[in-house]
PDB file of N, CA and C in Angstrom:
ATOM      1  N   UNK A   1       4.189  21.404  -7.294  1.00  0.00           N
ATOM      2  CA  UNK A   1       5.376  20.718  -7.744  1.00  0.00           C
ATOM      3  C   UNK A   1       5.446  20.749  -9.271  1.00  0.00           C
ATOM      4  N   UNK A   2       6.936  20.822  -9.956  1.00  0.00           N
ATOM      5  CA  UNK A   2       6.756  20.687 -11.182  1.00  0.00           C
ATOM      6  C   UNK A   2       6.839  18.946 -11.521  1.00  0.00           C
ATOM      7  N   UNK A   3       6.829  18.936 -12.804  1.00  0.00           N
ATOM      8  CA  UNK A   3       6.565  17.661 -13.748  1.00  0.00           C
ATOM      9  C   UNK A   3       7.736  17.002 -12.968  1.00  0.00           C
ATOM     10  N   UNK A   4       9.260  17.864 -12.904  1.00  0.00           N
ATOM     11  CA  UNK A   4      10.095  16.881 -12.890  1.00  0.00           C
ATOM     12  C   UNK A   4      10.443  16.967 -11.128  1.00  0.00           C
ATOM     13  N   UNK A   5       9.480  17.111 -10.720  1.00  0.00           N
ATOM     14  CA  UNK A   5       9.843  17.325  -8.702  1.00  0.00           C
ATOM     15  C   UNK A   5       8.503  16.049  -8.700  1.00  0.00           C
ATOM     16  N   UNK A   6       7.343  15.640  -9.363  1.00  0.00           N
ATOM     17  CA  UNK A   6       6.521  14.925  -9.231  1.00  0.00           C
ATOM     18  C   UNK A   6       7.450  13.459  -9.767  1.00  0.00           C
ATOM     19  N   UNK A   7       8.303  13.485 -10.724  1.00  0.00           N
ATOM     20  CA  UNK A   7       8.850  12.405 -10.952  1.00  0.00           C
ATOM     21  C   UNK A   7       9.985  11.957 -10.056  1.00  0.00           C
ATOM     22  N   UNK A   8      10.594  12.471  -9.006  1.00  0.00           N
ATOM     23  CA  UNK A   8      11.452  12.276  -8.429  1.00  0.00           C
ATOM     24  C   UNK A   8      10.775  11.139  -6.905  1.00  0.00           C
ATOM     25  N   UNK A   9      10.881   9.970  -6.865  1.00  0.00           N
ATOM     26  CA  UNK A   9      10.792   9.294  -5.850  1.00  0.00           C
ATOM     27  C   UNK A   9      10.806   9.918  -4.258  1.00  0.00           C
ATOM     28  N   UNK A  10      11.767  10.613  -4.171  1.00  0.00           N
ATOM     29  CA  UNK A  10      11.925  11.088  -2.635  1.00  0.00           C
ATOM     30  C   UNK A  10      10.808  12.175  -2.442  1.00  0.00           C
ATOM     31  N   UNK A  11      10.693  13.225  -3.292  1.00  0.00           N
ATOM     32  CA  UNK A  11       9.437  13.980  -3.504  1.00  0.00           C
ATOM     33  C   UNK A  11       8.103  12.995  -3.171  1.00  0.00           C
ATOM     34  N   UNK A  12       7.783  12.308  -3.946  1.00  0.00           N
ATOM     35  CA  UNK A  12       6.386  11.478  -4.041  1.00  0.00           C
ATOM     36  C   UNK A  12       6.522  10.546  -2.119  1.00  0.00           C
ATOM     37  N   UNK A  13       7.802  10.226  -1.978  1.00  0.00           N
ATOM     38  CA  UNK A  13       7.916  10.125  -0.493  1.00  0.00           C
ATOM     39  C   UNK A  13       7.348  10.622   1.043  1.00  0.00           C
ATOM     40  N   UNK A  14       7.887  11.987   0.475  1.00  0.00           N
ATOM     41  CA  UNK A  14       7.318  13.228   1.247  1.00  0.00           C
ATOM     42  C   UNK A  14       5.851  13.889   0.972  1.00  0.00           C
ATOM     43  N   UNK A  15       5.411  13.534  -0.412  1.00  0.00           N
ATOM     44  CA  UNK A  15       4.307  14.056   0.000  1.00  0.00           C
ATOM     45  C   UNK A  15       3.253  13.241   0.354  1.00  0.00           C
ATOM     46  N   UNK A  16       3.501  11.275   0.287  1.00  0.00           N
ATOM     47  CA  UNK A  16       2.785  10.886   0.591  1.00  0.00           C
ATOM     48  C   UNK A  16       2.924  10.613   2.503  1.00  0.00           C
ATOM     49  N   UNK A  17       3.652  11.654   3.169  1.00  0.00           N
ATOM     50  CA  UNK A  17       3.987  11.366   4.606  1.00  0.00           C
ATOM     51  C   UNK A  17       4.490  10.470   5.132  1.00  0.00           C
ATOM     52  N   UNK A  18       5.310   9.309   4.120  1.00  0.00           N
ATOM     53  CA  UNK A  18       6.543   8.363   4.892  1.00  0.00           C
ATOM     54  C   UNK A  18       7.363   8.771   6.026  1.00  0.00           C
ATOM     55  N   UNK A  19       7.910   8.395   6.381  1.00  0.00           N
ATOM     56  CA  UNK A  19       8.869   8.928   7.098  1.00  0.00           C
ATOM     57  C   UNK A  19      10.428   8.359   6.252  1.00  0.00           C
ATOM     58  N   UNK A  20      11.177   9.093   6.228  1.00  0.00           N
ATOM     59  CA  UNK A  20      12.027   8.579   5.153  1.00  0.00           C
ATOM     60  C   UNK A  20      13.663   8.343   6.739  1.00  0.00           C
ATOM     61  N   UNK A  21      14.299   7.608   6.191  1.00  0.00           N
ATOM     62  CA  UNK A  21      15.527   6.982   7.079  1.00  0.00           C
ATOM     63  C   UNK A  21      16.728   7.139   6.258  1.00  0.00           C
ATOM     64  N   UNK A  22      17.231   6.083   6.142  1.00  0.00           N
ATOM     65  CA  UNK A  22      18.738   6.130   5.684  1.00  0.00           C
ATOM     66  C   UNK A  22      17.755   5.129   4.123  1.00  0.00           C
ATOM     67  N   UNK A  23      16.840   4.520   4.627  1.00  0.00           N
ATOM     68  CA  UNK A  23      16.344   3.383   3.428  1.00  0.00           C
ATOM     69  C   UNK A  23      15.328   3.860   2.234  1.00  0.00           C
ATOM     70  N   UNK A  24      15.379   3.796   1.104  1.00  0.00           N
ATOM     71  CA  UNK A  24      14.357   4.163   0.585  1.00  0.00           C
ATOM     72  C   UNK A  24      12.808   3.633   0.729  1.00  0.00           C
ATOM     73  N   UNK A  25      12.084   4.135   0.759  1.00  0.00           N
ATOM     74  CA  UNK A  25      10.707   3.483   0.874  1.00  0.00           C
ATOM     75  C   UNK A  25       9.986   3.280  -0.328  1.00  0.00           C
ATOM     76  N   UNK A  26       9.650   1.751  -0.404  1.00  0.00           N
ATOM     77  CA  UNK A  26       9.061   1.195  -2.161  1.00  0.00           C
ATOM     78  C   UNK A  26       7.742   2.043  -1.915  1.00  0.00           C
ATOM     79  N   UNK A  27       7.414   2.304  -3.314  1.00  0.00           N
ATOM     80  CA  UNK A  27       6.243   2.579  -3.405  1.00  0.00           C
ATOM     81  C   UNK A  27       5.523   1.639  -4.820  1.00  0.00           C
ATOM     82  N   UNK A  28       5.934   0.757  -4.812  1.00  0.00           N
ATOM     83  CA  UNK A  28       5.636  -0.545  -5.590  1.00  0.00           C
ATOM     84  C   UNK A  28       4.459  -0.921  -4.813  1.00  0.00           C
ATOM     85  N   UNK A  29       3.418  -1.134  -5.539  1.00  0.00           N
ATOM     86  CA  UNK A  29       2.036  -1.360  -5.455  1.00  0.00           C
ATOM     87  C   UNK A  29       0.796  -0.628  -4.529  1.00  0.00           C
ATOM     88  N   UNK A  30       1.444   0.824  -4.966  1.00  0.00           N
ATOM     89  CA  UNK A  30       0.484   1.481  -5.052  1.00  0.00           C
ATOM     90  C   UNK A  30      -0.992   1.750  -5.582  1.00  0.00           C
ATOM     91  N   UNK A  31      -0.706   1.555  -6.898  1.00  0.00           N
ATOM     92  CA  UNK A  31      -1.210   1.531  -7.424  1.00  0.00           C
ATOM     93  C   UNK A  31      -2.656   0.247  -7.746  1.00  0.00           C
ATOM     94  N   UNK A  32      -2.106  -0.881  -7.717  1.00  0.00           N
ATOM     95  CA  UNK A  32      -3.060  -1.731  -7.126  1.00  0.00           C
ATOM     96  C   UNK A  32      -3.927  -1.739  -5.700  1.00  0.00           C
ATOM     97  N   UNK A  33      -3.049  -0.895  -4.867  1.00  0.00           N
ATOM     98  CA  UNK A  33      -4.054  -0.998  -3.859  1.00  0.00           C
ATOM     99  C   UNK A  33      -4.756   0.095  -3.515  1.00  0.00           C
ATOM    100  N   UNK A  34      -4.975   0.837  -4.287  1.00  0.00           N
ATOM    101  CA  UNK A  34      -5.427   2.294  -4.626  1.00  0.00           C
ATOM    102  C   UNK A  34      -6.779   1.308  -5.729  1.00  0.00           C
ATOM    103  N   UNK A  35      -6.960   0.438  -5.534  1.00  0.00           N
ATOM    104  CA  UNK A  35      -8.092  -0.162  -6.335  1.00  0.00           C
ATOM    105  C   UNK A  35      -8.977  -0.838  -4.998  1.00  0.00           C
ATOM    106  N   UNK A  36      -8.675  -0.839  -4.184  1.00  0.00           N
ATOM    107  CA  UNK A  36      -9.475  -1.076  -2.715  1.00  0.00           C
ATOM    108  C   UNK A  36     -10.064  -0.389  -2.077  1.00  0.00           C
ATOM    109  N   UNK A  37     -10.650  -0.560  -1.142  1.00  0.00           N
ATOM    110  CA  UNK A  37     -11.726   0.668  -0.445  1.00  0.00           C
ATOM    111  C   UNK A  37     -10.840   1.348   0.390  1.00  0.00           C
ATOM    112  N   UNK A  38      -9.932   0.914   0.036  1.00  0.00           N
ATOM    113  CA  UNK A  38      -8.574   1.522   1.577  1.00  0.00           C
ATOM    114  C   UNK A  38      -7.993   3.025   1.125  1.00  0.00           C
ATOM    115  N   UNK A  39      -8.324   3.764   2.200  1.00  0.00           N
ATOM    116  CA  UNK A  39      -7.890   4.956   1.841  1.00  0.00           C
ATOM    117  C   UNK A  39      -6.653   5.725   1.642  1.00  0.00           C
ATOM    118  N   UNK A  40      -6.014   6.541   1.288  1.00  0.00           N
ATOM    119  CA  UNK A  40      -4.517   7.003   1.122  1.00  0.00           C
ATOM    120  C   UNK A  40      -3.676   6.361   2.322  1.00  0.00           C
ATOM    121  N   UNK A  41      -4.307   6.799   3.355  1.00  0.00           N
ATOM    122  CA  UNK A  41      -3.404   7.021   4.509  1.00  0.00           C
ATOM    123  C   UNK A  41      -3.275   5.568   4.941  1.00  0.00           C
ATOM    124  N   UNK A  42      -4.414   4.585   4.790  1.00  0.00           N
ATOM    125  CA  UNK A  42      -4.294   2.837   4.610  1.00  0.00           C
ATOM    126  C   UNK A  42      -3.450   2.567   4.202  1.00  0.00           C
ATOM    127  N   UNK A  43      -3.302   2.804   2.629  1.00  0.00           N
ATOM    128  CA  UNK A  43      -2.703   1.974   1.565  1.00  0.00           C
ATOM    129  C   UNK A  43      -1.416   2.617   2.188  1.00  0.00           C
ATOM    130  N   UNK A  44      -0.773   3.533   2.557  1.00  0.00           N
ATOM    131  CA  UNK A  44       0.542   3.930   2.699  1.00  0.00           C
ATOM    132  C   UNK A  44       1.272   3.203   4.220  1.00  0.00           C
ATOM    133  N   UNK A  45       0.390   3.225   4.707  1.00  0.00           N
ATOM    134  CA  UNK A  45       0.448   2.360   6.144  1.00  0.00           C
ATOM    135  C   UNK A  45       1.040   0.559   5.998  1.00  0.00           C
ATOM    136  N   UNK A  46      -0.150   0.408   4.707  1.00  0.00           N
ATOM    137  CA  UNK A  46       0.442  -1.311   4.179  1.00  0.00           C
ATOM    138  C   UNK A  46       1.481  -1.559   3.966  1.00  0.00           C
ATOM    139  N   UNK A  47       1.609  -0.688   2.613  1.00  0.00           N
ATOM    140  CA  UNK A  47       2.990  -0.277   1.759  1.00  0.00           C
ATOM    141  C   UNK A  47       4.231  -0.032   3.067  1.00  0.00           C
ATOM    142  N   UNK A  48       3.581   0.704   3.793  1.00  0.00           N
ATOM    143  CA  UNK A  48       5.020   0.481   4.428  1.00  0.00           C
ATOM    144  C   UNK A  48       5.268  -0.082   5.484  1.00  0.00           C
ATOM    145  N   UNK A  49       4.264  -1.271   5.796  1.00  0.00           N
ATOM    146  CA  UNK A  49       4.552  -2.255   6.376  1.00  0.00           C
ATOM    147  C   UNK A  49       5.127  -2.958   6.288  1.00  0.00           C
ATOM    148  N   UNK A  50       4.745  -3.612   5.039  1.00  0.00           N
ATOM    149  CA  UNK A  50       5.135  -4.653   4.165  1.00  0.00           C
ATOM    150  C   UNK A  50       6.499  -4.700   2.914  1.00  0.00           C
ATOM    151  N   UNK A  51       6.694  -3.188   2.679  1.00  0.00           N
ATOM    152  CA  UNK A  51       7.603  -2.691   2.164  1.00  0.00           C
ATOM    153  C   UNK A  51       7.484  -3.532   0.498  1.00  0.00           C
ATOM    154  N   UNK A  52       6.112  -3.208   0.061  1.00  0.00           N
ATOM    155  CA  UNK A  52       6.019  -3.507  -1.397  1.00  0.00           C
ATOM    156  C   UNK A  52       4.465  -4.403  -1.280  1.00  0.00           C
ATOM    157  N   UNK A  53       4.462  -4.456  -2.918  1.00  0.00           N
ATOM    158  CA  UNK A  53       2.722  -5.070  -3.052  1.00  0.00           C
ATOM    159  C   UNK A  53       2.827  -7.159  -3.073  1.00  0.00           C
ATOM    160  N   UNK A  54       4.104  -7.545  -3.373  1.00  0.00           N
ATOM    161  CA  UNK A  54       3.869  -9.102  -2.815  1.00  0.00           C
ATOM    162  C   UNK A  54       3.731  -9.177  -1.600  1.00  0.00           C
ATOM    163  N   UNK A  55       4.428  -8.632  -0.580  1.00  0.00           N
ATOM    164  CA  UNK A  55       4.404  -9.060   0.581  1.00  0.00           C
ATOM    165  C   UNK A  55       2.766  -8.612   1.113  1.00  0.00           C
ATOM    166  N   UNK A  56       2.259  -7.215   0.773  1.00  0.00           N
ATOM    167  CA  UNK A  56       1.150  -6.855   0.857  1.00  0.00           C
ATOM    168  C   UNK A  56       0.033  -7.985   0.884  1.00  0.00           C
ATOM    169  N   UNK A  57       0.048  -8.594  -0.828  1.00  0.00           N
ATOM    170  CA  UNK A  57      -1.167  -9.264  -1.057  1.00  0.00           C
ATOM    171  C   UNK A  57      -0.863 -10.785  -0.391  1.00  0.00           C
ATOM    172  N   UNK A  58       0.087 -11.283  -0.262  1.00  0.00           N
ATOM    173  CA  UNK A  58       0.611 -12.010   0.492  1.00  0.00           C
ATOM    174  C   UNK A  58       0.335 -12.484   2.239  1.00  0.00           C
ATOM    175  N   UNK A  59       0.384 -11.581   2.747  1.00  0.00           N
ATOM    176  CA  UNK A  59       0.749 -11.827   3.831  1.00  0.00           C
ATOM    177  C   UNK A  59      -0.524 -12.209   4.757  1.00  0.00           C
ATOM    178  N   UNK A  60      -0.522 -12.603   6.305  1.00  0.00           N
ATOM    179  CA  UNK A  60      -1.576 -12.656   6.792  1.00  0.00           C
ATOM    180  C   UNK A  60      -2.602 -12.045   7.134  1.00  0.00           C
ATOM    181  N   UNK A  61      -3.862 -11.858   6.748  1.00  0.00           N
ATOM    182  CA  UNK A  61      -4.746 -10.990   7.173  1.00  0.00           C
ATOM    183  C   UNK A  61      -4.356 -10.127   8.541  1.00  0.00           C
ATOM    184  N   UNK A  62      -4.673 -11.298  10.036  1.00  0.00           N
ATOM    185  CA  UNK A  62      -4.031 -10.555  10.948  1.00  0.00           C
ATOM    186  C   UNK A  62      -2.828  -9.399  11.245  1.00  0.00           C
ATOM    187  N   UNK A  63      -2.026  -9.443   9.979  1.00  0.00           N
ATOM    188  CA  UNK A  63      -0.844  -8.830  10.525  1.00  0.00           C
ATOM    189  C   UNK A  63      -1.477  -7.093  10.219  1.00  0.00           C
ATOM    190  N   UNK A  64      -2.703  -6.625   9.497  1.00  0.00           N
ATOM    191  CA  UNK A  64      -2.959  -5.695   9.158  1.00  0.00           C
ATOM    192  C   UNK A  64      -4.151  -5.119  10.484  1.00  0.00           C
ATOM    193  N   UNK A  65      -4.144  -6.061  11.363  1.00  0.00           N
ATOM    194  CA  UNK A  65      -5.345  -6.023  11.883  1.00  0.00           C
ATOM    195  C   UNK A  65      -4.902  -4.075  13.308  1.00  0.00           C
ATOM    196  N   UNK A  66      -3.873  -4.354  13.617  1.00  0.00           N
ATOM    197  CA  UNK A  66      -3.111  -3.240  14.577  1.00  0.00           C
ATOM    198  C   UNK A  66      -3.114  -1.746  13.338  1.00  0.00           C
ATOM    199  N   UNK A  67      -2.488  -2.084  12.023  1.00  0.00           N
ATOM    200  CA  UNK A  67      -2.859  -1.071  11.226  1.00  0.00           C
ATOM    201  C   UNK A  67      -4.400  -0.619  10.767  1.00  0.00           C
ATOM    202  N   UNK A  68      -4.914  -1.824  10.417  1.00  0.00           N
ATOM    203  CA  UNK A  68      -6.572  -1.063   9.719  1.00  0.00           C
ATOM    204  C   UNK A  68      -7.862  -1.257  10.578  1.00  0.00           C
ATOM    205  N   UNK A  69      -7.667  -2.191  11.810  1.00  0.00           N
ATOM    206  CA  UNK A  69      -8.523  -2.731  12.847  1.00  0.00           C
ATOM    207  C   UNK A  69      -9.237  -3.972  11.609  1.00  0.00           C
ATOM    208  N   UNK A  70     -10.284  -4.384  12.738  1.00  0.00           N
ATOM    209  CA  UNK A  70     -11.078  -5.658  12.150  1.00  0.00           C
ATOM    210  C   UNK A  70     -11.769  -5.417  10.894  1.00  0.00           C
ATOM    211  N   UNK A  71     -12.751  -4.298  10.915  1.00  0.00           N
ATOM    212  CA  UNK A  71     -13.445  -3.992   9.855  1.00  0.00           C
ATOM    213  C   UNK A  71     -12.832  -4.411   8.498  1.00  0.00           C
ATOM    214  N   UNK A  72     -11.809  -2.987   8.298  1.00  0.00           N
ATOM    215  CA  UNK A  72     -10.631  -2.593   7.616  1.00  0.00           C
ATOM    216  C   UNK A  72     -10.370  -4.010   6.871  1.00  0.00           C
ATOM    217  N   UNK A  73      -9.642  -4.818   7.917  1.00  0.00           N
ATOM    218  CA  UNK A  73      -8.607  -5.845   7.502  1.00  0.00           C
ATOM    219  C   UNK A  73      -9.517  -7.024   6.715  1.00  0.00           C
ATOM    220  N   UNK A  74     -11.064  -7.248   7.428  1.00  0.00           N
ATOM    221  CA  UNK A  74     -11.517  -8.185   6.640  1.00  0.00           C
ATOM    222  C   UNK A  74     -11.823  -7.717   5.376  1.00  0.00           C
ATOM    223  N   UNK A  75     -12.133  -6.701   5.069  1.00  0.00           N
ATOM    224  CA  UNK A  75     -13.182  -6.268   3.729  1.00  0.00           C
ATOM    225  C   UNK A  75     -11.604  -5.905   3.129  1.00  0.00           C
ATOM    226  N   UNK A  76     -10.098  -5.260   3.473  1.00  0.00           N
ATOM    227  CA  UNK A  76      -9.148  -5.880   2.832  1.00  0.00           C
ATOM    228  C   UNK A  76      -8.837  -6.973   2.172  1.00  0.00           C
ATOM    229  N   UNK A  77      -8.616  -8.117   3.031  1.00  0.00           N
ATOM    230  CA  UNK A  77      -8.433  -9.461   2.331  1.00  0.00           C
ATOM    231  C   UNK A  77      -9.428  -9.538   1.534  1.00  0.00           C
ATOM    232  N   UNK A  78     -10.517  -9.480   1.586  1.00  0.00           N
ATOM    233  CA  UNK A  78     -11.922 -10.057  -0.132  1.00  0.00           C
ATOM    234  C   UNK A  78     -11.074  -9.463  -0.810  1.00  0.00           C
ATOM    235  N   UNK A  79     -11.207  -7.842  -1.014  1.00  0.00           N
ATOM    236  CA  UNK A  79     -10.804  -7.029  -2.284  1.00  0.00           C
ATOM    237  C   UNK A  79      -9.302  -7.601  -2.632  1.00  0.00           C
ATOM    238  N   UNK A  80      -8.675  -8.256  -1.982  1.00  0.00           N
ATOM    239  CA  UNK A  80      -6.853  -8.653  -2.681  1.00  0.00           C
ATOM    240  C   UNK A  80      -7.375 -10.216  -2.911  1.00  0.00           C
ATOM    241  N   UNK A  81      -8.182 -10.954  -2.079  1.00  0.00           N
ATOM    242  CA  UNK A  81      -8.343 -11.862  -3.097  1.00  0.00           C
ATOM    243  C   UNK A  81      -9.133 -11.960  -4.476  1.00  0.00           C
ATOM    244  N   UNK A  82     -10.229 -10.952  -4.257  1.00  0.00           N
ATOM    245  CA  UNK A  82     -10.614 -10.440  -6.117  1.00  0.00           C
ATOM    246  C   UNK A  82     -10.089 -10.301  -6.720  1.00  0.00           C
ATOM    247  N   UNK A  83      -8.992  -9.084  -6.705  1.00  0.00           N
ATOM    248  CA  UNK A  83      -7.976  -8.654  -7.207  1.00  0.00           C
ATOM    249  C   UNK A  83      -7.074 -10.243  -8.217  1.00  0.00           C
ATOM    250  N   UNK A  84      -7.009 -10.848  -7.181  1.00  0.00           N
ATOM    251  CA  UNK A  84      -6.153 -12.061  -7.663  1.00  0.00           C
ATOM    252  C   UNK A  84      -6.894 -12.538  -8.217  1.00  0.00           C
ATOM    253  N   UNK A  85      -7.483 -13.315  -8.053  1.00  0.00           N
ATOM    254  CA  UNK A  85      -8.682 -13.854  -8.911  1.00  0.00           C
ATOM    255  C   UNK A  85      -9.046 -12.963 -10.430  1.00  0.00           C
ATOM    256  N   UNK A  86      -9.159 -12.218 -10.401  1.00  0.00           N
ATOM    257  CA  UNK A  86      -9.809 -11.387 -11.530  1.00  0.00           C
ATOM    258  C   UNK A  86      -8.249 -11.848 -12.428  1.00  0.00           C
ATOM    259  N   UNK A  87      -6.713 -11.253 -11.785  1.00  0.00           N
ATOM    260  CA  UNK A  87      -5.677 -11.269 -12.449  1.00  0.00           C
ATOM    261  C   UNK A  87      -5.085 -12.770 -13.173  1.00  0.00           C
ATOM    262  N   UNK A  88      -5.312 -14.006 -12.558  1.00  0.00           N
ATOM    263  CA  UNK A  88      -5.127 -14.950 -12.705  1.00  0.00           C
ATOM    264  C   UNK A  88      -6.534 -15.538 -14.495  1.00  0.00           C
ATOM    265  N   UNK A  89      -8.003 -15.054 -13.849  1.00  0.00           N
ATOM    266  CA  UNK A  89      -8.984 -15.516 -14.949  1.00  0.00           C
ATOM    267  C   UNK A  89      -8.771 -14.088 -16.226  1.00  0.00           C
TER     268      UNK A  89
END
């Protein structure tokens, strides 16, 4: 891809394997959760669960549990409450 096909949203869409609709898909807080043990195909799974990084760090542990299983979801929640913690001190 060039510089300006990497800057284009719908590009970065497709290559991260969304499935794209009539809606755009956020890719707002990526980047924070690309600081977790959670791997591409995780973090894109969250993201587009949740459709952004408040609802992400937000939401109930359980609701990730069908996306990342038990393991996954607990050692998730520590790392987003560090995350917070670290951001807040």
């Amino acid at each position: 891809m060039s510089y300006d096909e990497i800057l284009d949203s719908e590009n970065l869409v497709h290559v991260l394997a969304y499935e794209t609709h009539t809606k755009t898909v956020p890719i707002k807080g990526w980047r924070l959760l690309s600081k977790t043990s959670l791997q591409e195909a995780d973090v894109a799974k969250v993201i587009k669960k949740t459709e952004g990084l408040g609802k992400a760090i937000h939401s109930n542990a359980r609701d990730f549990v069908p996306l990342l299983g038990e393991e996954k979801t607990a050692l998730f929640k520590q790392e987003i409450d560090r995350l917070k913690l670290n951001a807040i001190g």
